[in-house]
PDB file of N, CA and C in Angstrom:
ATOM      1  N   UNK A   1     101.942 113.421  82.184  1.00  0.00           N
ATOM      2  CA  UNK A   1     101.484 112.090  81.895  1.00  0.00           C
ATOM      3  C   UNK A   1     100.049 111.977  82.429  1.00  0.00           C
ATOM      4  N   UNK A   2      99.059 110.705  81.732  1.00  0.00           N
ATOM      5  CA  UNK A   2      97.916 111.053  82.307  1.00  0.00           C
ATOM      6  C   UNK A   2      97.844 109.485  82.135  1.00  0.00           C
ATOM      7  N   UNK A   3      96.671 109.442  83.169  1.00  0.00           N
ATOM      8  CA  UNK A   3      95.902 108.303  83.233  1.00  0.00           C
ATOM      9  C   UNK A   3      94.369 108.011  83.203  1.00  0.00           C
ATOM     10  N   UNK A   4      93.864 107.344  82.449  1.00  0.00           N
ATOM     11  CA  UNK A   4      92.423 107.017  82.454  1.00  0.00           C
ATOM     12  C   UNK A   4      92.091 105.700  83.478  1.00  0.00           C
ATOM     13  N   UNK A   5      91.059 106.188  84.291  1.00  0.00           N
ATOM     14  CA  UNK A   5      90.349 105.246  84.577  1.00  0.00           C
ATOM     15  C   UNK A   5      88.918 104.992  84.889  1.00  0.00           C
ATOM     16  N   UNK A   6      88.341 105.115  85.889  1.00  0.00           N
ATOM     17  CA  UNK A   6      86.630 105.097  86.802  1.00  0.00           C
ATOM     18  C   UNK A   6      86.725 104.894  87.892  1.00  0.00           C
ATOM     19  N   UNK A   7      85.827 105.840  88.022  1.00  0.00           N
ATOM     20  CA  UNK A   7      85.838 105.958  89.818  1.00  0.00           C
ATOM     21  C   UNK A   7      84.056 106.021  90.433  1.00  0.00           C
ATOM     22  N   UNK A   8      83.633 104.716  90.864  1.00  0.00           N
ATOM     23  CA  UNK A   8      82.086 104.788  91.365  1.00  0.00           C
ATOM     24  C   UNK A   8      81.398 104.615  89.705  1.00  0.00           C
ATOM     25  N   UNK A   9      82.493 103.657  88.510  1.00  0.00           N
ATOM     26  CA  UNK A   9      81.295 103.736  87.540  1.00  0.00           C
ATOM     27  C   UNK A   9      81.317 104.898  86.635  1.00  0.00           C
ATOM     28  N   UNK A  10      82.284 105.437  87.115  1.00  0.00           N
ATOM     29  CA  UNK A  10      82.014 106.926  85.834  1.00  0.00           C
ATOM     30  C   UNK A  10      83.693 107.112  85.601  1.00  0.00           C
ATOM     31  N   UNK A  11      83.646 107.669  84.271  1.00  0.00           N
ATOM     32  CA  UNK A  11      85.180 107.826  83.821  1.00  0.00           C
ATOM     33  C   UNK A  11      85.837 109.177  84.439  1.00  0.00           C
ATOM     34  N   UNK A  12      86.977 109.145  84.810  1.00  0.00           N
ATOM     35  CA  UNK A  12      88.029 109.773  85.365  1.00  0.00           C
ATOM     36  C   UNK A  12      89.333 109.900  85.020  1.00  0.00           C
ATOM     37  N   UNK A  13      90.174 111.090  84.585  1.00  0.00           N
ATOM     38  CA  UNK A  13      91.172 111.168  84.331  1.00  0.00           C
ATOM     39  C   UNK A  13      92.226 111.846  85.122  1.00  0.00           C
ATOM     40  N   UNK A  14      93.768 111.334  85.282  1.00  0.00           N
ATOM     41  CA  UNK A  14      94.380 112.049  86.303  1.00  0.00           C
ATOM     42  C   UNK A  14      95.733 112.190  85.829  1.00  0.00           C
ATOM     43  N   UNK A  15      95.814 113.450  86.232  1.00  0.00           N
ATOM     44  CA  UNK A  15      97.509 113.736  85.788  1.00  0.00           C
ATOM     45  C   UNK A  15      98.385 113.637  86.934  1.00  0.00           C
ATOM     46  N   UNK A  16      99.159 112.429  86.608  1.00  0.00           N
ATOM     47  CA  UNK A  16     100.396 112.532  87.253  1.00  0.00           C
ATOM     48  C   UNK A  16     101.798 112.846  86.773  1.00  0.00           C
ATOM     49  N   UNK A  17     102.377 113.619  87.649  1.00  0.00           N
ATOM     50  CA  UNK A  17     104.377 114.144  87.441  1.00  0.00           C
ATOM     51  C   UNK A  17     104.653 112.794  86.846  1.00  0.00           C
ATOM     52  N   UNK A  18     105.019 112.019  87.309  1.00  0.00           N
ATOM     53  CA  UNK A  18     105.840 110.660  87.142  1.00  0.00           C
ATOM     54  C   UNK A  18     105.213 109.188  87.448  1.00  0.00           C
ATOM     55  N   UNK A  19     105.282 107.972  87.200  1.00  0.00           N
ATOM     56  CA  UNK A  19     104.746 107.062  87.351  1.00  0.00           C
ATOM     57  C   UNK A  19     104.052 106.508  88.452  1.00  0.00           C
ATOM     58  N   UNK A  20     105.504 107.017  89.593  1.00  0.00           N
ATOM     59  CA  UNK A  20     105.567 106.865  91.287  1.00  0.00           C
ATOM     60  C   UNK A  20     104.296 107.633  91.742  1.00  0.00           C
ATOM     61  N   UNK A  21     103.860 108.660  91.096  1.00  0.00           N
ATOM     62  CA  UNK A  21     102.913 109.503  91.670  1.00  0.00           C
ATOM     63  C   UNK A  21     102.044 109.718  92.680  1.00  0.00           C
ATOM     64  N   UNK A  22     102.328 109.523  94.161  1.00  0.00           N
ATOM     65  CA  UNK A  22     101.243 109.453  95.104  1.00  0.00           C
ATOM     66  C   UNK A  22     100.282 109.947  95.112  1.00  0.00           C
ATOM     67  N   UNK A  23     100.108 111.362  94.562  1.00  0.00           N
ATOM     68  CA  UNK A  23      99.094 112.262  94.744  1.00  0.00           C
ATOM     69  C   UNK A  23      98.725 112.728  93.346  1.00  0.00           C
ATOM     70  N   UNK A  24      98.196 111.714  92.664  1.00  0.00           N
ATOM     71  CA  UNK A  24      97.332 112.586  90.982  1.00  0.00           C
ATOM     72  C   UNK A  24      96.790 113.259  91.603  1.00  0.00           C
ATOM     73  N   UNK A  25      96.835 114.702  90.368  1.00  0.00           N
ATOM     74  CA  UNK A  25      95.094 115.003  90.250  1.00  0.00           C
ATOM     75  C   UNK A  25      94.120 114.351  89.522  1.00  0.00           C
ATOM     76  N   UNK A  26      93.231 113.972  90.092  1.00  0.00           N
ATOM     77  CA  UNK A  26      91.972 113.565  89.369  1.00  0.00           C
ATOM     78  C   UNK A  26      90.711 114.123  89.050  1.00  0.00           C
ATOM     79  N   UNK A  27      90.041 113.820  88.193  1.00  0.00           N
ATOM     80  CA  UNK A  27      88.863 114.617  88.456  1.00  0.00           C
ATOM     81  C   UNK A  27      88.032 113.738  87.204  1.00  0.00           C
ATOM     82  N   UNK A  28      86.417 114.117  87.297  1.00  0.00           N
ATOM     83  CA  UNK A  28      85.639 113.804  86.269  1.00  0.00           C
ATOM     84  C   UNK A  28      85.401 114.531  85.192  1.00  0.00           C
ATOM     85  N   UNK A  29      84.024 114.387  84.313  1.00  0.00           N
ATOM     86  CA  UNK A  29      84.011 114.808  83.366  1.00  0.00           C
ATOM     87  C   UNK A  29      83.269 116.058  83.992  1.00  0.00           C
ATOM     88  N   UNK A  30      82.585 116.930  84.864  1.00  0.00           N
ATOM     89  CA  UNK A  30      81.709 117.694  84.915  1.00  0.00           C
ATOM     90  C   UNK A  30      83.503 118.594  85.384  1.00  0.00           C
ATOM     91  N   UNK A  31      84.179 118.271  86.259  1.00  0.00           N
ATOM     92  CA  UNK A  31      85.256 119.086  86.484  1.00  0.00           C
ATOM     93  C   UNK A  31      85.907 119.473  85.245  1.00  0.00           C
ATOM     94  N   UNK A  32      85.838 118.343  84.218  1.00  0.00           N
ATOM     95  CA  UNK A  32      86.961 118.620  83.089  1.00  0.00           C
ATOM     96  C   UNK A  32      85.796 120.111  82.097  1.00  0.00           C
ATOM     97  N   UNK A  33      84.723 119.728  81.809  1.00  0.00           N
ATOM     98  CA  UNK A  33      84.110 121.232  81.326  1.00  0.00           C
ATOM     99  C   UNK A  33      84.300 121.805  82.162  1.00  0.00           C
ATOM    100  N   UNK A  34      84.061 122.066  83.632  1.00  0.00           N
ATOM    101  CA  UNK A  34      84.339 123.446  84.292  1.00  0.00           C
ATOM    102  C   UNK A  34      85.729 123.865  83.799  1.00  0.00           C
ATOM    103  N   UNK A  35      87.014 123.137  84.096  1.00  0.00           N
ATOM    104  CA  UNK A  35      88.447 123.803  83.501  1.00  0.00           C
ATOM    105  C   UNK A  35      88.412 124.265  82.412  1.00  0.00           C
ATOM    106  N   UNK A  36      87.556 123.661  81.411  1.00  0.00           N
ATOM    107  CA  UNK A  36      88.095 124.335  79.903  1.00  0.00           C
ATOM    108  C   UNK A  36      86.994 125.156  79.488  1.00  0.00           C
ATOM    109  N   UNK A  37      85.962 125.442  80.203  1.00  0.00           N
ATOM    110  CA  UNK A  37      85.070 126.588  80.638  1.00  0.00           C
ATOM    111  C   UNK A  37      86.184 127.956  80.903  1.00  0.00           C
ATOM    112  N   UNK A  38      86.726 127.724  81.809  1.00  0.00           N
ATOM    113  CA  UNK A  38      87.670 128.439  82.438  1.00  0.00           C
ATOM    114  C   UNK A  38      89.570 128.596  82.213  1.00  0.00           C
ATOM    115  N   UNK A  39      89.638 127.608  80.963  1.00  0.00           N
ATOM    116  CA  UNK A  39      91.157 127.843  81.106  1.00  0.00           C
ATOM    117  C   UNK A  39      91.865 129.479  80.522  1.00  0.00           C
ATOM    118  N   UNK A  40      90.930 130.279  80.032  1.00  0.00           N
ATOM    119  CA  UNK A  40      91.737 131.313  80.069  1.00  0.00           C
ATOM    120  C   UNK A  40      92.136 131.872  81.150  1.00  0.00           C
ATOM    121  N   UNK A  41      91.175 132.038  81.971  1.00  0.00           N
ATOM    122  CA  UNK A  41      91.781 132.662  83.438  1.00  0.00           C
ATOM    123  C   UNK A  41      92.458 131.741  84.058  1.00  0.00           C
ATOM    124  N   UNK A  42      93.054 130.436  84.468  1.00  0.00           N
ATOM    125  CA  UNK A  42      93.170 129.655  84.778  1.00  0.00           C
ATOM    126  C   UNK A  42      94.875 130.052  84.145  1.00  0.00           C
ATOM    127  N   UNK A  43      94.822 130.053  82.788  1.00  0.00           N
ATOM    128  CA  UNK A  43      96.071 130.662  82.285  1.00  0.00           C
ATOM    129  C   UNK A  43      96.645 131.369  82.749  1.00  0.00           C
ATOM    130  N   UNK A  44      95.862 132.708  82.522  1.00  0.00           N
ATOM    131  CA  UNK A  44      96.056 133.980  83.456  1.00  0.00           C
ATOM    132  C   UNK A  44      96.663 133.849  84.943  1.00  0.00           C
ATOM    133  N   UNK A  45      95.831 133.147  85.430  1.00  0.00           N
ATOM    134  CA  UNK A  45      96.618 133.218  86.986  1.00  0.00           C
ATOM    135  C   UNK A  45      97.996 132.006  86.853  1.00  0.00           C
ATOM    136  N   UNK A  46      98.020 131.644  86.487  1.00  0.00           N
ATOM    137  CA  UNK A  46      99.434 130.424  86.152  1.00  0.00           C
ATOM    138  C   UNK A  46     100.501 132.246  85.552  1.00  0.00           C
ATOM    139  N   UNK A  47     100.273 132.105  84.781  1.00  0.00           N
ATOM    140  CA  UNK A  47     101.496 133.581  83.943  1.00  0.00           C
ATOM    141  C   UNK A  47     101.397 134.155  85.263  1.00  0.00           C
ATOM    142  N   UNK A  48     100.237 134.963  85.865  1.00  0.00           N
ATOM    143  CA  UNK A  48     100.550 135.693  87.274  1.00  0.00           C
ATOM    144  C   UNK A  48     101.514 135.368  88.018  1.00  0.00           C
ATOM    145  N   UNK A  49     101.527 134.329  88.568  1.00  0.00           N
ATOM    146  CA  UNK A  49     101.842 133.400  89.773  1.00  0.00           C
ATOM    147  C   UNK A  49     103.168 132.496  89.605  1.00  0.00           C
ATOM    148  N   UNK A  50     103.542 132.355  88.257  1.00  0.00           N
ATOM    149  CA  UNK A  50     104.509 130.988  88.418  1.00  0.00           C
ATOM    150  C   UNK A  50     105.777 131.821  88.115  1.00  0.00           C
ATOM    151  N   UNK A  51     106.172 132.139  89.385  1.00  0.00           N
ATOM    152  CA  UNK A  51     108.004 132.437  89.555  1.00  0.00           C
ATOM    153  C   UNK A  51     108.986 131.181  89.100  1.00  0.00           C
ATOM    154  N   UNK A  52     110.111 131.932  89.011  1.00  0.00           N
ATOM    155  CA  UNK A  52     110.847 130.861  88.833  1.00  0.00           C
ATOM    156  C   UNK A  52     111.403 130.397  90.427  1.00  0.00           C
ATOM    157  N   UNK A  53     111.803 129.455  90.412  1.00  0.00           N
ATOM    158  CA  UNK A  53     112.230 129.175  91.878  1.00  0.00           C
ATOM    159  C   UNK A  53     113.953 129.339  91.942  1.00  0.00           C
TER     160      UNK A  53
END
């Protein structure tokens, strides 16, 4: 789930698990090109890394 809002005047988007969400991630727009700059490796290490529990 995501949420739009602004933070200091500039737009910001944050993904939260569930509504309750204490801790989004948030971030701006210069973070959001760096991720999708980068989501192949970003991929990559997610497939690496995500065991099942």
């Amino acid at each position: 789930m995501i949420k739009l809002g602004e933070y200091q005047g500039k737009p910001v988007i944050s993904l939260v698990k569930a509504e309750d969400d204490r801790f989004p991630f948030t971030f701006g727009v210069a973070k959001a090109k760096l991720i999708l700059a980068n989501i192949e490796e970003i991929t990559k290490f997610v497939e690496a890394n995500d065991k099942p529990a």
